[in-house]
C-alpha atoms as a PDB file:
ATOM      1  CA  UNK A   1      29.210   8.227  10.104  1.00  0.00           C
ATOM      2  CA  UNK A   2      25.860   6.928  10.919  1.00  0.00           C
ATOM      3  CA  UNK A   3      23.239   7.867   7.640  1.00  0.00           C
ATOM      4  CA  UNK A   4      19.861   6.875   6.083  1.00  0.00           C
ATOM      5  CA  UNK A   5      19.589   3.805   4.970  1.00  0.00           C
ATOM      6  CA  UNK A   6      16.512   2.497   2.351  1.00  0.00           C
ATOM      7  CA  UNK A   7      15.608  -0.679   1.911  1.00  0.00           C
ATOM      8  CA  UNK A   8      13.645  -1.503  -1.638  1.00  0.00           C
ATOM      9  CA  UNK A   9      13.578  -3.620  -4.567  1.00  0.00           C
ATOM     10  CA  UNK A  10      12.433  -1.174  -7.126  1.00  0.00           C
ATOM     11  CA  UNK A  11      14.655   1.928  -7.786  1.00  0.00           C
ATOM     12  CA  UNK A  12      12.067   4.016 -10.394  1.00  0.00           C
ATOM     13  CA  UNK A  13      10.017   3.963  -6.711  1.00  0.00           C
ATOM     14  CA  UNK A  14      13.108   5.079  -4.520  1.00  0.00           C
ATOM     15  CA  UNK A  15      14.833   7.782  -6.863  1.00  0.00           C
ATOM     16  CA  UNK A  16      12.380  10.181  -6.196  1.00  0.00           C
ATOM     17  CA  UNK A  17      13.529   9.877  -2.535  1.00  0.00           C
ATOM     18  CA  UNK A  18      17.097  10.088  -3.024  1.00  0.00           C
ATOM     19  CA  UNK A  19      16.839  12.954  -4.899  1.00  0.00           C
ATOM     20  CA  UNK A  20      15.042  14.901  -1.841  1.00  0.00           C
ATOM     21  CA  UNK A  21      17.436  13.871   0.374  1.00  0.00           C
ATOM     22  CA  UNK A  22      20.191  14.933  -1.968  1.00  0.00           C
ATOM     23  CA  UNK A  23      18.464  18.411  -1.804  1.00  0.00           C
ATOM     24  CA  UNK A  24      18.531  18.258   2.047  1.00  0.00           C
ATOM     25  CA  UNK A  25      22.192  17.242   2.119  1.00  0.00           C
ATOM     26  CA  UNK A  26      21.387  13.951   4.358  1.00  0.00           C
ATOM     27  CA  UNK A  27      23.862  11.099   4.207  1.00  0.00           C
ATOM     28  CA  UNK A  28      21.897   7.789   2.843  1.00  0.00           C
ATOM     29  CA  UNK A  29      22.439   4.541   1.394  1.00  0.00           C
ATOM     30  CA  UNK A  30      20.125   2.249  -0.651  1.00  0.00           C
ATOM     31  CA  UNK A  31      20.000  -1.230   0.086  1.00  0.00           C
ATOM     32  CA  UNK A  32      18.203  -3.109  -3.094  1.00  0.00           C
ATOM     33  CA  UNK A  33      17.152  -6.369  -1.609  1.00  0.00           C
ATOM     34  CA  UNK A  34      16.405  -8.715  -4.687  1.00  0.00           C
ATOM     35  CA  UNK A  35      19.282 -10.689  -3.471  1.00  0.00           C
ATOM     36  CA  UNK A  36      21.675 -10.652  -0.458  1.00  0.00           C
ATOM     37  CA  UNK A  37      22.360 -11.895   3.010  1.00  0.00           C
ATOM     38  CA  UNK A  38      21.138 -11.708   6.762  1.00  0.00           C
ATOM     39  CA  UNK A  39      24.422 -11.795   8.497  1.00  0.00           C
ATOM     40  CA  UNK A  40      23.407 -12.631  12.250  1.00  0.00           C
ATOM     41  CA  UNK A  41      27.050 -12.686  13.264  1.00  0.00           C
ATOM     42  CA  UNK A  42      27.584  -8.904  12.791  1.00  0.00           C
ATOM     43  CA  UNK A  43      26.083  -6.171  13.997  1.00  0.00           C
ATOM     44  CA  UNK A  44      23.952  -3.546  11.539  1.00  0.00           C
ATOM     45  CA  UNK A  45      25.534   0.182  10.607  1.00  0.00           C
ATOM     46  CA  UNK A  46      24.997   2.678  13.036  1.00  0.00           C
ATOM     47  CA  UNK A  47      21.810   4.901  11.183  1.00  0.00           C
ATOM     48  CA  UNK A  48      18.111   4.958  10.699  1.00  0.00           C
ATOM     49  CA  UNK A  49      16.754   2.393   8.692  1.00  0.00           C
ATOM     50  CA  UNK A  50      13.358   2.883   6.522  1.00  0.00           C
ATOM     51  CA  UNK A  51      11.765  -0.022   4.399  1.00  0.00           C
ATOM     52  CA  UNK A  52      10.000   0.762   1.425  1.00  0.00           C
ATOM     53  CA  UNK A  53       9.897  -3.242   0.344  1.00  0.00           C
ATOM     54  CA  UNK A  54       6.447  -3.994  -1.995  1.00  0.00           C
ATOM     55  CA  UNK A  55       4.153  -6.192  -1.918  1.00  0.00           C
ATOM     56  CA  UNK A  56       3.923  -6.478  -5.946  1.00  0.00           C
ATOM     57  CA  UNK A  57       8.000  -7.412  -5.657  1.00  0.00           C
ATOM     58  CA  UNK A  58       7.643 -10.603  -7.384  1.00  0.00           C
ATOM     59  CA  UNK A  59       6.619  -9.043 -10.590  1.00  0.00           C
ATOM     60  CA  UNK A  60       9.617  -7.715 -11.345  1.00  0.00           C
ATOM     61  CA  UNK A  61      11.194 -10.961 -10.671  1.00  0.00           C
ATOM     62  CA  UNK A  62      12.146 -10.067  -7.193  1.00  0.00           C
ATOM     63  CA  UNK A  63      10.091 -13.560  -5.690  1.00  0.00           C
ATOM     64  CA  UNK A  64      11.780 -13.651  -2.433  1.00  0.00           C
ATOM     65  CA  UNK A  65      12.697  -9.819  -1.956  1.00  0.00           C
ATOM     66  CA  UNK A  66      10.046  -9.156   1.197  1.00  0.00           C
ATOM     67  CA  UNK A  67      11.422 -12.560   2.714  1.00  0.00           C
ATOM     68  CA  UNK A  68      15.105 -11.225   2.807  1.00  0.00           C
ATOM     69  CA  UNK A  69      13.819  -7.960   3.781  1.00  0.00           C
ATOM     70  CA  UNK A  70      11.729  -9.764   6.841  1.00  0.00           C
ATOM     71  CA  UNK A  71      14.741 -11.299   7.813  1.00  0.00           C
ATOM     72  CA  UNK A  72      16.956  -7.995   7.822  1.00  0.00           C
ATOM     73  CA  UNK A  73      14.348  -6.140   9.160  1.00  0.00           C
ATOM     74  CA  UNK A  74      14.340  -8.996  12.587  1.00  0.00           C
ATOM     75  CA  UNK A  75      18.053  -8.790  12.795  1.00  0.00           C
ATOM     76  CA  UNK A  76      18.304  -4.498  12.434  1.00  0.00           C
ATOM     77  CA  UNK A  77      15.273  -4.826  15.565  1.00  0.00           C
ATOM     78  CA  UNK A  78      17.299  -7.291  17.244  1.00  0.00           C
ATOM     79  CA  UNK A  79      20.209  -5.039  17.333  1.00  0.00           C
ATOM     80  CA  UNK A  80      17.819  -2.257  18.493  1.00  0.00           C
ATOM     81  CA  UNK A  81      18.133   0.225  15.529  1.00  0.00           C
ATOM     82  CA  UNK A  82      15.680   3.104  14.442  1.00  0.00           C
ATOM     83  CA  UNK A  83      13.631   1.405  12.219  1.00  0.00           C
ATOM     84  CA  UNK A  84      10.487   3.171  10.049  1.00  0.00           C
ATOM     85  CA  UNK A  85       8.037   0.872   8.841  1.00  0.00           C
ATOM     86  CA  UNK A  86       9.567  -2.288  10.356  1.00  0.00           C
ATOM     87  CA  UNK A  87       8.690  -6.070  10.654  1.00  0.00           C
ATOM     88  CA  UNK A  88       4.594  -5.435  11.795  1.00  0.00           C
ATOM     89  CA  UNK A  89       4.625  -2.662   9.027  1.00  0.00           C
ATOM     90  CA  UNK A  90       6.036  -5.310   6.189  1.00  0.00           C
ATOM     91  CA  UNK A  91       3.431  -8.575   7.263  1.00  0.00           C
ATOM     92  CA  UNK A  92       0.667  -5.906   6.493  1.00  0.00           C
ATOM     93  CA  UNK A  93       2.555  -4.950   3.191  1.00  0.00           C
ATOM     94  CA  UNK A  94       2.415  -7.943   1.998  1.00  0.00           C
ATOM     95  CA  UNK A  95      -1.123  -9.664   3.237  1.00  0.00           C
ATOM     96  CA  UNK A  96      -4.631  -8.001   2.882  1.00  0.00           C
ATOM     97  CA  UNK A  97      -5.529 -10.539   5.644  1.00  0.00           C
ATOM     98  CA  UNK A  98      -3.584  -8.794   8.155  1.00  0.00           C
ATOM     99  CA  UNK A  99      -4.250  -5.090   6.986  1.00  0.00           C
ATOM    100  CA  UNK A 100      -8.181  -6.050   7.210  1.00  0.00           C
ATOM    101  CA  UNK A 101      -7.888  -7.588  10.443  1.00  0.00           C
ATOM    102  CA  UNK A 102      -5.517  -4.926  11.920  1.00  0.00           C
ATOM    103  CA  UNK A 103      -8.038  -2.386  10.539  1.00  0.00           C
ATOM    104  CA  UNK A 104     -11.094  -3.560  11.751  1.00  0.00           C
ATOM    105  CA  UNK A 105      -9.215  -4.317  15.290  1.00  0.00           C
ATOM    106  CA  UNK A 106      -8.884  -0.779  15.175  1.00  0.00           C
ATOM    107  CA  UNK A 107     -12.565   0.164  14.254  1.00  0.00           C
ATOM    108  CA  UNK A 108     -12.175   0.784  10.737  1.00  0.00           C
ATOM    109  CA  UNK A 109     -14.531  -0.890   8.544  1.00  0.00           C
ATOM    110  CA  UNK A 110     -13.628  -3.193   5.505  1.00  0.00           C
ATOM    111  CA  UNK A 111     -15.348  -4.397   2.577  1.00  0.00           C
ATOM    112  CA  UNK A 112     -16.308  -7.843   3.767  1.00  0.00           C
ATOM    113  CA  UNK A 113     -13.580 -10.947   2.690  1.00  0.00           C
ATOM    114  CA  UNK A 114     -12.806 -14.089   2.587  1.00  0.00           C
ATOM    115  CA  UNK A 115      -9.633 -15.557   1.697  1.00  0.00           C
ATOM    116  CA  UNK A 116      -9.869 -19.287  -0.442  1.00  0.00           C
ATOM    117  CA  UNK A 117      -7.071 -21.467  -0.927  1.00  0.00           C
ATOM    118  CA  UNK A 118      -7.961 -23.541  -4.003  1.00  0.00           C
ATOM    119  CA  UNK A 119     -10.073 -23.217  -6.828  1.00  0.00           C
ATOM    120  CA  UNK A 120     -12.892 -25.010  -5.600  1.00  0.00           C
ATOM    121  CA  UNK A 121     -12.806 -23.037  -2.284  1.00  0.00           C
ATOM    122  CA  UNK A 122     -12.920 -19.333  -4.224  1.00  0.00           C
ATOM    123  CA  UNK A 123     -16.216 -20.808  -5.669  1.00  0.00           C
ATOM    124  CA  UNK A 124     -17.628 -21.809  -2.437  1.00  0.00           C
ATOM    125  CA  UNK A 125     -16.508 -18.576  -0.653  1.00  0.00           C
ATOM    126  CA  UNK A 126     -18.154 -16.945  -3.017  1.00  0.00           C
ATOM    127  CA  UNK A 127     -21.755 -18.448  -2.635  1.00  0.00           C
ATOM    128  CA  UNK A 128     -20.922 -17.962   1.116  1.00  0.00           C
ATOM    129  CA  UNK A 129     -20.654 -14.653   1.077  1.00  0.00           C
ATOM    130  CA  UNK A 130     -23.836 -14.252  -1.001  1.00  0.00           C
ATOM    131  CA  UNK A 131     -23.276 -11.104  -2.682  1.00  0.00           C
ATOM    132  CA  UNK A 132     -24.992 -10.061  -6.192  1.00  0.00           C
ATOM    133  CA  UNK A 133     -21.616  -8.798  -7.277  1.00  0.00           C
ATOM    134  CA  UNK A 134     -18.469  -8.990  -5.888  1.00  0.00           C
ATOM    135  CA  UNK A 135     -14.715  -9.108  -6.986  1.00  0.00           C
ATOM    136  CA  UNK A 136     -11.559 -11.153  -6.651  1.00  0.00           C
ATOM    137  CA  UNK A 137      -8.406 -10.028  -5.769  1.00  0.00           C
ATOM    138  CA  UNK A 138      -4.855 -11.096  -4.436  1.00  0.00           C
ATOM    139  CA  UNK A 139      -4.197 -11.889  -0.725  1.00  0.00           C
ATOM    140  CA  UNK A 140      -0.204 -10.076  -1.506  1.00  0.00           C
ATOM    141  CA  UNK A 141      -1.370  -7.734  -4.255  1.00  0.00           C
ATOM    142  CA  UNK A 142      -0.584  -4.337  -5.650  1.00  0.00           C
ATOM    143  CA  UNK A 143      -1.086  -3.496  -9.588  1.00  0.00           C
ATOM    144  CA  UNK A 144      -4.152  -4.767  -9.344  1.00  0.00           C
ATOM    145  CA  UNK A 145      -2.876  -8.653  -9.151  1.00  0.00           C
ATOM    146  CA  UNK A 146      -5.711 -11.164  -9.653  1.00  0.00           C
ATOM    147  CA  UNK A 147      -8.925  -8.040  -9.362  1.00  0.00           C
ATOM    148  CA  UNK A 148     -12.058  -8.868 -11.787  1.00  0.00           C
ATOM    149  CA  UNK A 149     -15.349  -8.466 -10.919  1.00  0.00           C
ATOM    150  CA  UNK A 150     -18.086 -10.835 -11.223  1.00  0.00           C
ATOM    151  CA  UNK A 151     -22.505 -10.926 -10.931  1.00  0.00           C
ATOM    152  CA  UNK A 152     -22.500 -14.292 -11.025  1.00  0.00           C
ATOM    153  CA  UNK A 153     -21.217 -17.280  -9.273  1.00  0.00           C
ATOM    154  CA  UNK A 154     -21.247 -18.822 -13.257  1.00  0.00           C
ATOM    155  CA  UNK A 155     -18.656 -16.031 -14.141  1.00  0.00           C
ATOM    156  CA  UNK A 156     -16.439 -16.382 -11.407  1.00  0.00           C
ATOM    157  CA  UNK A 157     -16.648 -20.400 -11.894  1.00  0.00           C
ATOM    158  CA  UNK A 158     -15.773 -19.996 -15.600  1.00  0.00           C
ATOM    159  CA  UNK A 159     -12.835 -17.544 -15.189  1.00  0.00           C
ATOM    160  CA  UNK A 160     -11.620 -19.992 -11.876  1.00  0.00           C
ATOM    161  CA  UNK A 161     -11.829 -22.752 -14.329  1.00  0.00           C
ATOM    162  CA  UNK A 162      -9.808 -21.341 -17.091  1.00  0.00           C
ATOM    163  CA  UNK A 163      -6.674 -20.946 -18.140  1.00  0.00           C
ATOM    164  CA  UNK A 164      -6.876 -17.154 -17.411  1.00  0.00           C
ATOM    165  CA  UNK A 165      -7.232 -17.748 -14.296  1.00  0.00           C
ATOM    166  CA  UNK A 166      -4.446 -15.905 -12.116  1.00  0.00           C
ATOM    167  CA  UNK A 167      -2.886 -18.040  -9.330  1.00  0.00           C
ATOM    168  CA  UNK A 168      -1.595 -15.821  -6.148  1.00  0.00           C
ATOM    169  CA  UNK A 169       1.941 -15.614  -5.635  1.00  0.00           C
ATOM    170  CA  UNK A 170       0.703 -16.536  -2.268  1.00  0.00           C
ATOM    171  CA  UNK A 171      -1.578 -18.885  -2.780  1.00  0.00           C
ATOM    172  CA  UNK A 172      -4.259 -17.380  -1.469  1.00  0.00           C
ATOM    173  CA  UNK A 173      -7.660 -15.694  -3.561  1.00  0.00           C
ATOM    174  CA  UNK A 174      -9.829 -13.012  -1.530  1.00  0.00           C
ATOM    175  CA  UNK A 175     -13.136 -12.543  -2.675  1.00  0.00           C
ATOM    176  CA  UNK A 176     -14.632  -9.236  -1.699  1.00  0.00           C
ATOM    177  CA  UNK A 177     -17.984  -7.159  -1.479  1.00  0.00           C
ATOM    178  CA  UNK A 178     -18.272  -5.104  -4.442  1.00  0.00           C
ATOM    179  CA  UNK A 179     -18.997  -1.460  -2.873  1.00  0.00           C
ATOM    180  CA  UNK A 180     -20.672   0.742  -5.700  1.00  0.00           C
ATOM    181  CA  UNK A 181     -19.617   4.050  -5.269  1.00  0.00           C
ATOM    182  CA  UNK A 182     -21.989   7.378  -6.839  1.00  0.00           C
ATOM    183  CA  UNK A 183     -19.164   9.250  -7.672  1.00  0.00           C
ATOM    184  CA  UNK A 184     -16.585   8.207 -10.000  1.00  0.00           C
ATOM    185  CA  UNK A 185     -13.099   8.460  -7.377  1.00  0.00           C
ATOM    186  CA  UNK A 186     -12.028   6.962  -4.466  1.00  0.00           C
ATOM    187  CA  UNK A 187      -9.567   8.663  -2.300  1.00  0.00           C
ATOM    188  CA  UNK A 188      -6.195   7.935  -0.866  1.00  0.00           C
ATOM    189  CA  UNK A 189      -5.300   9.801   2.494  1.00  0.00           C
ATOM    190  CA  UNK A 190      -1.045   9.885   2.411  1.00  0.00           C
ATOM    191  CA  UNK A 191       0.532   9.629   6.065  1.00  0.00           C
ATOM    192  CA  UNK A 192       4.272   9.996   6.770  1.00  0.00           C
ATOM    193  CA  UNK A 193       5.643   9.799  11.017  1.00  0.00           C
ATOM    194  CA  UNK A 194       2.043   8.461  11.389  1.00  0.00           C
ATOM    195  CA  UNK A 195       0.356  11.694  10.616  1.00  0.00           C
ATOM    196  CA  UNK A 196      -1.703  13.113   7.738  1.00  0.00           C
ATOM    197  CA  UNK A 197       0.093  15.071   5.098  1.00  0.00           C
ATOM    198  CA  UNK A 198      -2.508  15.051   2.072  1.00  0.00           C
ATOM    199  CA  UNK A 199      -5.768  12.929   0.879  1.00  0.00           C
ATOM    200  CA  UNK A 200      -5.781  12.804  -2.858  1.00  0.00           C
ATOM    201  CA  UNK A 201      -8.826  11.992  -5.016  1.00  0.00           C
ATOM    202  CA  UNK A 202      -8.271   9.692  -7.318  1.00  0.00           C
ATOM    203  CA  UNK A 203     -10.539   9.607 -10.218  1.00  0.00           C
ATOM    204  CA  UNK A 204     -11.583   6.068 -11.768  1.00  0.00           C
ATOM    205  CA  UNK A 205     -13.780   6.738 -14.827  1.00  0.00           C
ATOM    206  CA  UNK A 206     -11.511   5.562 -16.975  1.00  0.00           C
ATOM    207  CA  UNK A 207     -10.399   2.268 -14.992  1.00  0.00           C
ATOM    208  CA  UNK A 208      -8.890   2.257 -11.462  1.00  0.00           C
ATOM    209  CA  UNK A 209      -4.996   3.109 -11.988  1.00  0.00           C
ATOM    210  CA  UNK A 210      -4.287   3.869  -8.466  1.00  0.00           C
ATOM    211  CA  UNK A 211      -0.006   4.124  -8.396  1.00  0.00           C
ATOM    212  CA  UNK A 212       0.472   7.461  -8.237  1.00  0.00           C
ATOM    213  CA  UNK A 213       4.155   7.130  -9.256  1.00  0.00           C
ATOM    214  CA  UNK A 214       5.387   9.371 -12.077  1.00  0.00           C
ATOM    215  CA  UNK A 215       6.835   5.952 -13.027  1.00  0.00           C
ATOM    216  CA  UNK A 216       3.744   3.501 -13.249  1.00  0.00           C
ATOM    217  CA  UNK A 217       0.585   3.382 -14.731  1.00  0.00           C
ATOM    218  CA  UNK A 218      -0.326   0.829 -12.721  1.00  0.00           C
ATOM    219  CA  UNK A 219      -4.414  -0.826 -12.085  1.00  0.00           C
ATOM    220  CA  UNK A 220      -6.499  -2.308  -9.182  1.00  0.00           C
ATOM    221  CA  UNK A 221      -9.923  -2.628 -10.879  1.00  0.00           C
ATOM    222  CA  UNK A 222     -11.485  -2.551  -7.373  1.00  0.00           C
ATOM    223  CA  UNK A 223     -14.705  -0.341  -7.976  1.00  0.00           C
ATOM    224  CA  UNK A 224     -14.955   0.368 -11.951  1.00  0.00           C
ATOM    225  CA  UNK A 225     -17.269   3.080 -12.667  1.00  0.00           C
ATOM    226  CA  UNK A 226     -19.146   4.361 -15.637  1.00  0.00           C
ATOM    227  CA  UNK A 227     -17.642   6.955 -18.143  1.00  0.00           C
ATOM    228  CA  UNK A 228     -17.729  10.864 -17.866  1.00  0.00           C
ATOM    229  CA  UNK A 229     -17.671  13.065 -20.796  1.00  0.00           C
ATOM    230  CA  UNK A 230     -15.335  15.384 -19.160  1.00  0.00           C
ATOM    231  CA  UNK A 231     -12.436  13.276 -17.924  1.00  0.00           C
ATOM    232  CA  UNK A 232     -11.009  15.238 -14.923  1.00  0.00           C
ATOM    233  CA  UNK A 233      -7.044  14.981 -13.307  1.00  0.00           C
ATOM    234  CA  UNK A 234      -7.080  11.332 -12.351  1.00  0.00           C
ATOM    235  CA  UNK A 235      -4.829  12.527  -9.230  1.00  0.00           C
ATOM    236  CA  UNK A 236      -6.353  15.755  -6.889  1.00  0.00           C
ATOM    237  CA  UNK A 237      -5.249  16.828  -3.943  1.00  0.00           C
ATOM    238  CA  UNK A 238      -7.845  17.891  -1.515  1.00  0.00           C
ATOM    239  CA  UNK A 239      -8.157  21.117   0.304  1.00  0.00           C
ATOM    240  CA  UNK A 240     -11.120  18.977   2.354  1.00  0.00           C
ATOM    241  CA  UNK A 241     -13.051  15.866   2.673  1.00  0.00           C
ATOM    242  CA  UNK A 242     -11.587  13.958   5.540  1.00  0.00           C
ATOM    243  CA  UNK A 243     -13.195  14.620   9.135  1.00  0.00           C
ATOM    244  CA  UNK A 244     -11.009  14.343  12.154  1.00  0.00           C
ATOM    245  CA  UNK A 245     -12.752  11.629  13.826  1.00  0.00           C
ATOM    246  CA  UNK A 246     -11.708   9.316  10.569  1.00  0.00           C
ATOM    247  CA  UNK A 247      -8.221  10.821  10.425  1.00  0.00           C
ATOM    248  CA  UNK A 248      -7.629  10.008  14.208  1.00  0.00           C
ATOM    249  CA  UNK A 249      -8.688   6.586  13.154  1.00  0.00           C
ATOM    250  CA  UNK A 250      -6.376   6.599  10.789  1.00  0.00           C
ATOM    251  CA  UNK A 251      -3.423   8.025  12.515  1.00  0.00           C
ATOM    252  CA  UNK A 252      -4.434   5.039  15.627  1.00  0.00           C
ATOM    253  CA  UNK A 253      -4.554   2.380  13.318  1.00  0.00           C
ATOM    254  CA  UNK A 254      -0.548   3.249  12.078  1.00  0.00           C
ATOM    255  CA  UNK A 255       0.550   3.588  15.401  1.00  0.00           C
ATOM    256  CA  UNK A 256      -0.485   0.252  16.480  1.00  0.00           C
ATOM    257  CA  UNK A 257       0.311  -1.195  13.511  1.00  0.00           C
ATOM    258  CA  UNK A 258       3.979  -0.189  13.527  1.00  0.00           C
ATOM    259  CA  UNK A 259       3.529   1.556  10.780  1.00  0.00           C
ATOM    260  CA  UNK A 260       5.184   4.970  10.195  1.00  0.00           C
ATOM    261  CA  UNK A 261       4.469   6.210   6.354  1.00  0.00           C
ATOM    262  CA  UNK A 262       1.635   4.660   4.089  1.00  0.00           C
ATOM    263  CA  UNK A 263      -0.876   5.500   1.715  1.00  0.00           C
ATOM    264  CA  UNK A 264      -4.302   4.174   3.295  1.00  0.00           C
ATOM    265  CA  UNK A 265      -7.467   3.814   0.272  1.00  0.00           C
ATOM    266  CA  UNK A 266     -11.196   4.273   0.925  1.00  0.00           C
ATOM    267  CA  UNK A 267     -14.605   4.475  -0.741  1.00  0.00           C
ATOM    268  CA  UNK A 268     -17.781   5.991  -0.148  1.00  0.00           C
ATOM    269  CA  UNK A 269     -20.961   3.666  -1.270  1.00  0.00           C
ATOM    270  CA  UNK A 270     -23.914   5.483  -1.505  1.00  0.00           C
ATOM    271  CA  UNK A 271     -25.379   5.430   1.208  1.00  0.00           C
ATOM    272  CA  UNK A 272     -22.205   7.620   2.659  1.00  0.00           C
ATOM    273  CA  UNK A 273     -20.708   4.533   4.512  1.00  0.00           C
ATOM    274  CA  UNK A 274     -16.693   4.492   4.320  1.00  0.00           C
ATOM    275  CA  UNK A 275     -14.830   1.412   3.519  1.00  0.00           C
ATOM    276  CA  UNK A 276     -10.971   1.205   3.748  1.00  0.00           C
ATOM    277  CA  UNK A 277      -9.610  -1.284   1.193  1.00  0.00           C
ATOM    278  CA  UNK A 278      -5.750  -0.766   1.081  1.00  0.00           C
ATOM    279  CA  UNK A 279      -2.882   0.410   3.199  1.00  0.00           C
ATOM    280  CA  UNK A 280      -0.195   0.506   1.169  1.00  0.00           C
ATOM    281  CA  UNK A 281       3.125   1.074   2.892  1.00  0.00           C
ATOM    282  CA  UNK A 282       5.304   1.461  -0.220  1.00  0.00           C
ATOM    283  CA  UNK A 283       3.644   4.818  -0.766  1.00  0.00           C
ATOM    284  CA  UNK A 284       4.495   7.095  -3.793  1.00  0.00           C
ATOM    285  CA  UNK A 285       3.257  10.698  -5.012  1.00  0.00           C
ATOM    286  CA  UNK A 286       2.150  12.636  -7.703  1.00  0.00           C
ATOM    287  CA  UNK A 287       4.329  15.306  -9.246  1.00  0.00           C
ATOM    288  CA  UNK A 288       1.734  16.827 -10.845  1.00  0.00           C
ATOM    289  CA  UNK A 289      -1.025  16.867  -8.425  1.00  0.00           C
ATOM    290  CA  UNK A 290       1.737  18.277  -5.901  1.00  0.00           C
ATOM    291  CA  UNK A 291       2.873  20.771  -7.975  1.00  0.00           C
ATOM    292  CA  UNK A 292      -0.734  22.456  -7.759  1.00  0.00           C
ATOM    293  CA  UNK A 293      -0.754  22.891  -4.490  1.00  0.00           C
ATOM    294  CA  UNK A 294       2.847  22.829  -3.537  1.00  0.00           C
ATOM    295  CA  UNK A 295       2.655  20.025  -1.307  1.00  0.00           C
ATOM    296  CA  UNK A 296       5.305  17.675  -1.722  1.00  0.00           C
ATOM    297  CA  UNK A 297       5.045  13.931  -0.260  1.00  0.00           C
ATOM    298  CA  UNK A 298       8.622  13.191  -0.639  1.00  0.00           C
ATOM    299  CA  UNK A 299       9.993  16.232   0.539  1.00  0.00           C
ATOM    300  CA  UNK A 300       8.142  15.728   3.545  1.00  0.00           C
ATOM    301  CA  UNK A 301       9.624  12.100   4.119  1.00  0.00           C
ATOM    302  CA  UNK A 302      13.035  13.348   3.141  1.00  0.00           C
ATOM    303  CA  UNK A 303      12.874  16.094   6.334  1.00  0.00           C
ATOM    304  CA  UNK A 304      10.985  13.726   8.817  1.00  0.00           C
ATOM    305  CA  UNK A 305      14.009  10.914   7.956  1.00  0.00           C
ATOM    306  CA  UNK A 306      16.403  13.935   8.172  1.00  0.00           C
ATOM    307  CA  UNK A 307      14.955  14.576  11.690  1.00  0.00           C
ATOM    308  CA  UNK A 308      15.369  11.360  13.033  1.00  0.00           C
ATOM    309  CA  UNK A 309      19.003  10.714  11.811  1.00  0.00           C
ATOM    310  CA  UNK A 310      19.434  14.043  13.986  1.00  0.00           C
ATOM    311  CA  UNK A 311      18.030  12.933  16.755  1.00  0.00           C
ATOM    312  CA  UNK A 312      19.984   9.567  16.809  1.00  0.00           C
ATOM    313  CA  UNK A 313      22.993  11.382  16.516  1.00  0.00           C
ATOM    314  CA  UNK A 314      22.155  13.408  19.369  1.00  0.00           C
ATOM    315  CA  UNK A 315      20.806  10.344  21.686  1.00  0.00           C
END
């Protein structure tokens, strides 16, 4: 019988899942890819496949879990299977390279980056991009791998220099504009089958934990803001705030991109300008923030996977 299948490396991030589709009745099966094979001899399980593989794997001493899940991915595509968030979706996963380019390809601005390869070469990317303030980051990131920010090029020489100093898994340092934001959040708009469910509003006053899994208490010190007396939900789901134009822009960029459920981050500085930061394709929800509103991320995966194993087993 042809079912659901997930691939992941991090079950606290996929229970929440199974459970929903437990509720729905749907047949799955959870493929945890920290180790395994790529047998190009067989052929794949009849089913739907979705890939929740993160970019942040190799903390959790899972090093080479979005290679084997590249390589299954290629061979389930091969083999012409329903795939969600497939081989294009996982190269943006796991590169802020590729999700800047493929954003700005698709008219949606970015913080401006460079990537550095080498110690020396963050330093010099740095006075190249000429910035008063600016931050470092990961190229493959997530949990806020590698983020500090800097006002000088001093700073960021003596932190390169030091033995804090945290080398990239792959290889590769970005150093980005530092976008000062008036107000205290940024905001994460949450897509699954390429459309809009939710935008949540994220509050950073007290650091910039973005994982919105009941699970992690995760950071990405992108845009640290000043303190507020009165500390409000750090997760919100919003009734409004996103225009149409931006969420066809949005909903564009995923459908070029392959991509088929994601979380996609922006700012506002002040002057009003939006920058988009982070498409993360391993996206997770807020219980609580759901609860509110009765809006329910997972739920809403569950049924759209739930559709599509119906409608493979009626093709």
């Amino acid at each position: 019988m042809s079912k659901i299948y997930i691939l992941h490396e991090n079950d606290d991030w996929t229970v929440h899942l199974t459970n929903r589709l437990e509720e729905l009745n749907l047949p799955y099966e959870t493929w945890h890819l920290d180790k395994g094979m790529v047998d190009l001899t067989a052929e794949p399980p009849e089913g739907i496949f979705y890939n929740r593989m993160s970019a942040s794997s190799h903390t959790r001493d899972h090093r080479f879990a979005p290679e084997l899940a590249g390589g299954i991915l290629s061979w389930l595509e091969m083999h012409n299977r329903t795939v969600f968030n497939g081989s294009q979706a996982l190269q943006l996963e796991i590169s802020k390279i590729n999700q800047y380019t493929a954003l700005e390809r698709n008219g949606i601005k970015t913080p401006k980056t460079i990537g550095a390869v080498g110690r020396e070469q963050i330093i010099e990317a740095a006075k190249k991009m000429g910035e008063s303030s600016f931050i470092t980051k990961h190229n493959r990131a997530g949990k806020g791998l590698g983020v500090q920010l800097f006002h000088s090029i001093d700073a960021l020489e003596t932190y390169v220099n030091s033995p804090e100093f945290e080398e990239p898994v792959d290889g590769i340092t970005l150093i980005q504009q530092y976008i000062q934001s008036p107000e205290p959040f940024i905001t994460r708009a949450e897509f699954v089958g390429g459309k809009l469910i939710y935008a949540v509003k994220v509050d950073t006053s007290e650091g910039f934990e973005l994982c919105p899994a009941d699970a992690c208490r995760i950071g990405d010190a992108f845009c640290p803001v000043g303190e507020e007396e009165e500390t409000p939900p750090m997760f919100e789901i919003m009734e409004e705030g996103m225009d149409t134009e931006q969420i066809a822009r949005y909903e564009n960029f995923l459908k070029n991109s392959g991509i088929d459920v994601a979380g996609i981050e922006f700012i506002r500085d002040i002057d009003g300008e939006i920058y988009t930061y982070d498409v993360n394709t391993n996206t997770n929800y807020n219980s609580e923030a759901e609860e509110k509103v009765n809006k329910y991320g997972m739920l809403e995966l569950a049924r759209f996977l739930g559709n599509a194993l119906e409608k493979e087993r009626l093709s």
